[in-house]
C-alpha atoms as a PDB file:
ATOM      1  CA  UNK A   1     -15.170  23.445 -21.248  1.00  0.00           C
ATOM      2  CA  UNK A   2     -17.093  24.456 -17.943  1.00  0.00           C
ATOM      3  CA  UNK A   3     -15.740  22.509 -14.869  1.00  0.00           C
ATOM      4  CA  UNK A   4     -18.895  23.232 -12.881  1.00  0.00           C
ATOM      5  CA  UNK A   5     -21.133  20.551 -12.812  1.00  0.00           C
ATOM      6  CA  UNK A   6     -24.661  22.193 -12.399  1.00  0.00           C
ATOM      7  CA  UNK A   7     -23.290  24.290 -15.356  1.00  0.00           C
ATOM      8  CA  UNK A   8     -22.403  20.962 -17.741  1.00  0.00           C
ATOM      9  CA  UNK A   9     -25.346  18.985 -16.763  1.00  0.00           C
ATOM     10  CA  UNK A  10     -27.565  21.995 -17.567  1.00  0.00           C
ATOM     11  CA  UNK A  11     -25.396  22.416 -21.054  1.00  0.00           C
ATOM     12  CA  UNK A  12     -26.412  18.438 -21.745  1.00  0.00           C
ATOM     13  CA  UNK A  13     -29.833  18.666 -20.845  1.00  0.00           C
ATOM     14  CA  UNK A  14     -30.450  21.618 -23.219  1.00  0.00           C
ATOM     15  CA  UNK A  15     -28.384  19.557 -25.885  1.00  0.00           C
ATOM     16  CA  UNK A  16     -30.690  17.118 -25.234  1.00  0.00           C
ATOM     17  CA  UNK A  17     -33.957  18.662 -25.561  1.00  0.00           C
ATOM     18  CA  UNK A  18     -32.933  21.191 -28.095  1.00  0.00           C
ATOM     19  CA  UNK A  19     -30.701  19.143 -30.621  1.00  0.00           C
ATOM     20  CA  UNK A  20     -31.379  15.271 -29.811  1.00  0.00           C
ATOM     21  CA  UNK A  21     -34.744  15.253 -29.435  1.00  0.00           C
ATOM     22  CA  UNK A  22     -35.821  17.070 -32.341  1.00  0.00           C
ATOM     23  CA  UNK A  23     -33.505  14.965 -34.347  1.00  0.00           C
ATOM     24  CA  UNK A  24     -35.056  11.815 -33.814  1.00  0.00           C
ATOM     25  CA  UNK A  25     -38.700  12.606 -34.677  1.00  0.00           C
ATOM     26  CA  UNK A  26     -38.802   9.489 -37.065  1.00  0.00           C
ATOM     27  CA  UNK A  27     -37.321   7.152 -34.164  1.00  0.00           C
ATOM     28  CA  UNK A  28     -38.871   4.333 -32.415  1.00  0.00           C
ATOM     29  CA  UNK A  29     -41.229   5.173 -29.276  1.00  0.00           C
ATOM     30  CA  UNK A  30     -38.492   2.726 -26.960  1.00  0.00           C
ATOM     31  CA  UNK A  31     -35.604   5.452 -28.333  1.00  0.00           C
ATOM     32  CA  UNK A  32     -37.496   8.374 -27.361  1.00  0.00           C
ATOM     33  CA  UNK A  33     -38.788   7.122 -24.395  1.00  0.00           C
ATOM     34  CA  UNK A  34     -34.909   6.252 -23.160  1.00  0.00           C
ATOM     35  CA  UNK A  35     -33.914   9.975 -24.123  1.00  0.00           C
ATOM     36  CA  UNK A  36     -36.683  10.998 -21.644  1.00  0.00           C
ATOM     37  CA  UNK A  37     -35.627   8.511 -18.844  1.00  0.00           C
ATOM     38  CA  UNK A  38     -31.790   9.836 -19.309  1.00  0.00           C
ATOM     39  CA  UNK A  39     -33.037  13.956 -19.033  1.00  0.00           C
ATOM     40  CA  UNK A  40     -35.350  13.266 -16.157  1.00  0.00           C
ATOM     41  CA  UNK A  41     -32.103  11.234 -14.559  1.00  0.00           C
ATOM     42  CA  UNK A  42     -29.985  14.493 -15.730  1.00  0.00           C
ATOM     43  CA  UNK A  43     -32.490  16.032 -13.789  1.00  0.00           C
ATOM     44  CA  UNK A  44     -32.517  14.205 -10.863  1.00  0.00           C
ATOM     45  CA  UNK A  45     -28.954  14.563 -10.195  1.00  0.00           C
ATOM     46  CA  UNK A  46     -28.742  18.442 -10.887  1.00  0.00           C
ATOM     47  CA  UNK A  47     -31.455  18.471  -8.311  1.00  0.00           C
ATOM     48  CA  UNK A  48     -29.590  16.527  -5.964  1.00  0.00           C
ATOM     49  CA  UNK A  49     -25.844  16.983  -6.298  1.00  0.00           C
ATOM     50  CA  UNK A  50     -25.797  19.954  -3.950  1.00  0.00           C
ATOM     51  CA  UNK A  51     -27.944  18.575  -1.250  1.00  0.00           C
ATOM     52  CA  UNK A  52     -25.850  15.009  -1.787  1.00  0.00           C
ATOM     53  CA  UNK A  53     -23.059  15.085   0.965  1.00  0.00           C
ATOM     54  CA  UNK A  54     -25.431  16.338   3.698  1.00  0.00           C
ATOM     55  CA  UNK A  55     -27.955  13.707   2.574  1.00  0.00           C
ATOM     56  CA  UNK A  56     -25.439  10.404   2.649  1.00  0.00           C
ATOM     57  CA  UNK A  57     -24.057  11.653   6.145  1.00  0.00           C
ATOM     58  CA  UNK A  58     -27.783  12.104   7.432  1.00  0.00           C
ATOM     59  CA  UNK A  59     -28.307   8.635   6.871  1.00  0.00           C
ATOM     60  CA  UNK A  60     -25.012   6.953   7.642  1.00  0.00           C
ATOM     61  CA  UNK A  61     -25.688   8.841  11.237  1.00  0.00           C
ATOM     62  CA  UNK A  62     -28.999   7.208  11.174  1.00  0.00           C
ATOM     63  CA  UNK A  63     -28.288   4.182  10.653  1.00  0.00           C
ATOM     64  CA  UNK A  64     -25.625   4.107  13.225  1.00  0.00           C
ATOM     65  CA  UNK A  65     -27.672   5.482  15.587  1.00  0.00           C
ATOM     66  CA  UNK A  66     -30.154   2.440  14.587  1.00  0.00           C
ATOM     67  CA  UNK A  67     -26.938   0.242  15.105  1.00  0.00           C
ATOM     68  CA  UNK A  68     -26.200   1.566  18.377  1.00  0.00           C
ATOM     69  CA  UNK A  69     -29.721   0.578  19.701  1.00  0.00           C
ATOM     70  CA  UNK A  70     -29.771  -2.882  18.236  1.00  0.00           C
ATOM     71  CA  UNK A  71     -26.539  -3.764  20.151  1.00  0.00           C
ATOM     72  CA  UNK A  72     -28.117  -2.437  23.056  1.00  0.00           C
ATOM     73  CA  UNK A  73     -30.877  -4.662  22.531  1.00  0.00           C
ATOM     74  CA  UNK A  74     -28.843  -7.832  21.928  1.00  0.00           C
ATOM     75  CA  UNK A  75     -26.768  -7.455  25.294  1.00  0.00           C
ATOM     76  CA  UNK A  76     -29.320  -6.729  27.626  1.00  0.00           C
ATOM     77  CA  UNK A  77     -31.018 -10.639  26.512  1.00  0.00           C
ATOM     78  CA  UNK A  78     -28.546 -12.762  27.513  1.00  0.00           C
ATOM     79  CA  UNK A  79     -25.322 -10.643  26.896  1.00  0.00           C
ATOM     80  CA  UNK A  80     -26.104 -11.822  23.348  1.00  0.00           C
ATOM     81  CA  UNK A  81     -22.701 -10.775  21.071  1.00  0.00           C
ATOM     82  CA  UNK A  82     -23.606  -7.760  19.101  1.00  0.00           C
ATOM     83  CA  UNK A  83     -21.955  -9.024  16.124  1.00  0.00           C
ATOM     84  CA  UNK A  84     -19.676  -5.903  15.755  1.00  0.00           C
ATOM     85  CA  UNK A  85     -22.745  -3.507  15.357  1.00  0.00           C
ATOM     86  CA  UNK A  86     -21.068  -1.141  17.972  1.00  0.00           C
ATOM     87  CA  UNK A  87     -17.723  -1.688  16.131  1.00  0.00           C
ATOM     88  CA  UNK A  88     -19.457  -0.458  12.599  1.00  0.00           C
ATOM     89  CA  UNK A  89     -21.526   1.809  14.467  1.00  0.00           C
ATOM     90  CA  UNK A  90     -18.038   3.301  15.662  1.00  0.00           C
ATOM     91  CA  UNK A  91     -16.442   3.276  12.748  1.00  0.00           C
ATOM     92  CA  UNK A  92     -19.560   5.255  10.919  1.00  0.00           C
ATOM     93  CA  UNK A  93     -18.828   7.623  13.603  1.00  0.00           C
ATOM     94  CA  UNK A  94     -15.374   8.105  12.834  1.00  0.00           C
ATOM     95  CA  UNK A  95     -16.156   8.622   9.120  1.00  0.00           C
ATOM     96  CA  UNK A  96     -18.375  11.194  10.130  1.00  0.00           C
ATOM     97  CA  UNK A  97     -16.267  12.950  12.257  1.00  0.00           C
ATOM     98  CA  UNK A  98     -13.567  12.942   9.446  1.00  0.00           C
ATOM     99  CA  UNK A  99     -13.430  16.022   7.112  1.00  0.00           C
ATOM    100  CA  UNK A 100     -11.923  14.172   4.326  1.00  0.00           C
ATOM    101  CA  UNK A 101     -14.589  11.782   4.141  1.00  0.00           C
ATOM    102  CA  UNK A 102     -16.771  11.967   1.306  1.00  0.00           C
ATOM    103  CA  UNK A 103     -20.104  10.726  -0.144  1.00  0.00           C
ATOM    104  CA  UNK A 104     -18.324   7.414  -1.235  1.00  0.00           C
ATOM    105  CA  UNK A 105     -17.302   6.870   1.953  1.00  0.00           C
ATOM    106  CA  UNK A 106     -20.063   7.389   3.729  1.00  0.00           C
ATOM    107  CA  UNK A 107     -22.482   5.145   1.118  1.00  0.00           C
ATOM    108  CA  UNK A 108     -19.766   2.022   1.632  1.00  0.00           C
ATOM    109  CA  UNK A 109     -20.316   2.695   6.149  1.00  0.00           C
ATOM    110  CA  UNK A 110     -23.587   2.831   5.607  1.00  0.00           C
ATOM    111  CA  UNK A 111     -23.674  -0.132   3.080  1.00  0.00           C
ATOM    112  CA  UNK A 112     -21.563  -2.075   5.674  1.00  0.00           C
ATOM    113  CA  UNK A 113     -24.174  -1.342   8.299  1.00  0.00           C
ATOM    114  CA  UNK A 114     -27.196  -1.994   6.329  1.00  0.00           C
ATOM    115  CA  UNK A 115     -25.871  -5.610   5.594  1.00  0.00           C
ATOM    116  CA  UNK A 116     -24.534  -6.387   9.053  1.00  0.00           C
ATOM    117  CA  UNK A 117     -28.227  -5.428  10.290  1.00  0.00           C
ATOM    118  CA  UNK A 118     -29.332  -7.758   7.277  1.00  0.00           C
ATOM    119  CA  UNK A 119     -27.184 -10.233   9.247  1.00  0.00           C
ATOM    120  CA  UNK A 120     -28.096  -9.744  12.760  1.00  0.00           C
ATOM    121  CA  UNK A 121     -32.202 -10.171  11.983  1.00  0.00           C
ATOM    122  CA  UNK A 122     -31.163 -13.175  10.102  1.00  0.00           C
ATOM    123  CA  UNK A 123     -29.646 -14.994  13.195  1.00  0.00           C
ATOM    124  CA  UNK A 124     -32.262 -13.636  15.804  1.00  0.00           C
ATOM    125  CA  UNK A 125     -34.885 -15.646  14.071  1.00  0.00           C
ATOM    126  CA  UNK A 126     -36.415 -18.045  17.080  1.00  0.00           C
ATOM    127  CA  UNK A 127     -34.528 -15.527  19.454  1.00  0.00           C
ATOM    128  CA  UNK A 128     -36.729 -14.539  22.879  1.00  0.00           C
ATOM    129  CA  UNK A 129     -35.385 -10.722  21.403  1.00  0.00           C
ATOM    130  CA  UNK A 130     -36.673 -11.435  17.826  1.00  0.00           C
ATOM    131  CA  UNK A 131     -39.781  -9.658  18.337  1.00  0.00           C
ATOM    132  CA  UNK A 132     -38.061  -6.776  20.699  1.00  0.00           C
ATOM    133  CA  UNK A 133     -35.289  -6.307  17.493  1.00  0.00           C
ATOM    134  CA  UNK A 134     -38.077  -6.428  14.574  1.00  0.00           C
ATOM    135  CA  UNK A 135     -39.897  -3.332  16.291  1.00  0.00           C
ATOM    136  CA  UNK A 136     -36.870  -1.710  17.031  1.00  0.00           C
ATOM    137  CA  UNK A 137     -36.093  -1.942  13.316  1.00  0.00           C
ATOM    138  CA  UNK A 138     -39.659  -0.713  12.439  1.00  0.00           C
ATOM    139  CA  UNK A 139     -39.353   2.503  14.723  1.00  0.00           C
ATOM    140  CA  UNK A 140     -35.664   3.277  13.422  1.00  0.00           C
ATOM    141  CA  UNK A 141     -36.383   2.042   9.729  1.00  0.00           C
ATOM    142  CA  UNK A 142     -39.590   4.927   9.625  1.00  0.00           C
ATOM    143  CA  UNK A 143     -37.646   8.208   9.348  1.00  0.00           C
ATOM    144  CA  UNK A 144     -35.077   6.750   7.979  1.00  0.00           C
ATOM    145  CA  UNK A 145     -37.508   5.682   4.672  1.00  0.00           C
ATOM    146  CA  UNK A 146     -39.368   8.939   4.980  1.00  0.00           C
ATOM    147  CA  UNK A 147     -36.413  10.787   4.098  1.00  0.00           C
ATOM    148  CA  UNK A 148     -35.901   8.021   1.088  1.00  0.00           C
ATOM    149  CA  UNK A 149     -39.080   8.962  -0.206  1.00  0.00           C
ATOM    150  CA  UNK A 150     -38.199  12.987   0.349  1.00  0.00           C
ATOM    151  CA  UNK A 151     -35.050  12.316  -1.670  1.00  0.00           C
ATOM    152  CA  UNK A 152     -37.123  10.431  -4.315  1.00  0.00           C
ATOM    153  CA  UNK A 153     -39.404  13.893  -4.645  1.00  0.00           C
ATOM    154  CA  UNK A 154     -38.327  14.878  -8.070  1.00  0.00           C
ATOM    155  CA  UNK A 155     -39.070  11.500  -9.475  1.00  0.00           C
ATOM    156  CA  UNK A 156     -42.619  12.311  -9.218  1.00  0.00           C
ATOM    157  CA  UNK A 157     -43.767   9.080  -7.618  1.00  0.00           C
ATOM    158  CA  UNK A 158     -45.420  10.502  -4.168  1.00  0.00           C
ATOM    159  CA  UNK A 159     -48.872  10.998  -5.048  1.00  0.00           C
ATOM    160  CA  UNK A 160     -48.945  14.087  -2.737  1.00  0.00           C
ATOM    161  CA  UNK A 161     -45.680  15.547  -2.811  1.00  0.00           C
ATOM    162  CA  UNK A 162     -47.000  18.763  -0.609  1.00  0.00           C
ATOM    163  CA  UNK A 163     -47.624  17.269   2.523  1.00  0.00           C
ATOM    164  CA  UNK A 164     -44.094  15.724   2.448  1.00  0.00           C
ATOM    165  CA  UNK A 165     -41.757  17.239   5.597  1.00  0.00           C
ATOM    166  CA  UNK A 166     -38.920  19.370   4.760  1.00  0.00           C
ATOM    167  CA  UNK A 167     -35.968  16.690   4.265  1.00  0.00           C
ATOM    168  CA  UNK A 168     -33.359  17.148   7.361  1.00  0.00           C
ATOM    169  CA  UNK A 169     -30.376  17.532   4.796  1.00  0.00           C
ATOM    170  CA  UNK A 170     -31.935  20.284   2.904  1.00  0.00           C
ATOM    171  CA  UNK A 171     -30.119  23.548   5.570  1.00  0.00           C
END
């Protein structure tokens, strides 16, 4: 068997489409319609995969970055604690610095972030800085979804795919 991936995932789609596909002709709309779902997803992935590692540090960095701000934000009102953003924010650093690292490791920082963010909006609500912290999340949160949406492309669900930037992890 072929231990390249782009190489297996294009023998399964072709399995897929030639063999599968034609063998359930008789079979419910729901079966066929799964089989579709499960190539386009083969699909997506194949698309993907190469451009994955790049794409998962781009965004851990962002939302560091994002991090880093917020905790600046919180202790100029007050000294309010940051919560451990700058902690997580260095830690995300140190993952990225890391050569070993990998995509896993860079979902579960970002993942750790994401809900410690989740966490600090939570407690600002009432705060004098609650309206300072929700733009701040605004600004950060717009490039950040823009290159969601890039890495979405092949899903077809951007109504105008061509005026989409060039993704920052696609070098």
């Amino acid at each position: 068997m072929n231990q390249d991936f782009e190489t297996q995932l294009q023998v399964v789609q072709r399995a897929l489409a030639d063999v599968v596909l034609p063998a359930l002709s008789g079979a419910p709309g729901h079966v066929i319609e799964q089989l579709h779902l499960s190539m386009a997803a083969l699909g997506f992935m194949q698309q993907r995969l190469p451009h994955a590692r790049r794409y998962y540090r781009q965004t851990l960095a962002s939302y560091g970055e994002m991090a880093d701000a917020i905790a600046a934000l919180l202790g100029d009102h007050d000294g309010t604690d940051d919560s451990g953003l700058r902690t997580l924010a260095q830690h995300g650093r140190d993952v990225l610095d890391d050569p070993a690292a990998d995509e896993a490791d860079y979902r579960r920082c970002t993942e750790h972030l994401r809900a410690k963010l989740a966490e600090v909006v939570a407690a600002a609500e009432g705060a004098p800085y609650e309206a300072a912290l929700d733009a701040m999340i605004l600004a950060r949160s717009a490039p950040i979804l823009l290159q969601e949406r890039i890495w979405c492309l092949p899903l077809g669900f951007e109504l105008k795919p061509e005026d989409m930037p060039k993704p920052g992890w696609a070098r």
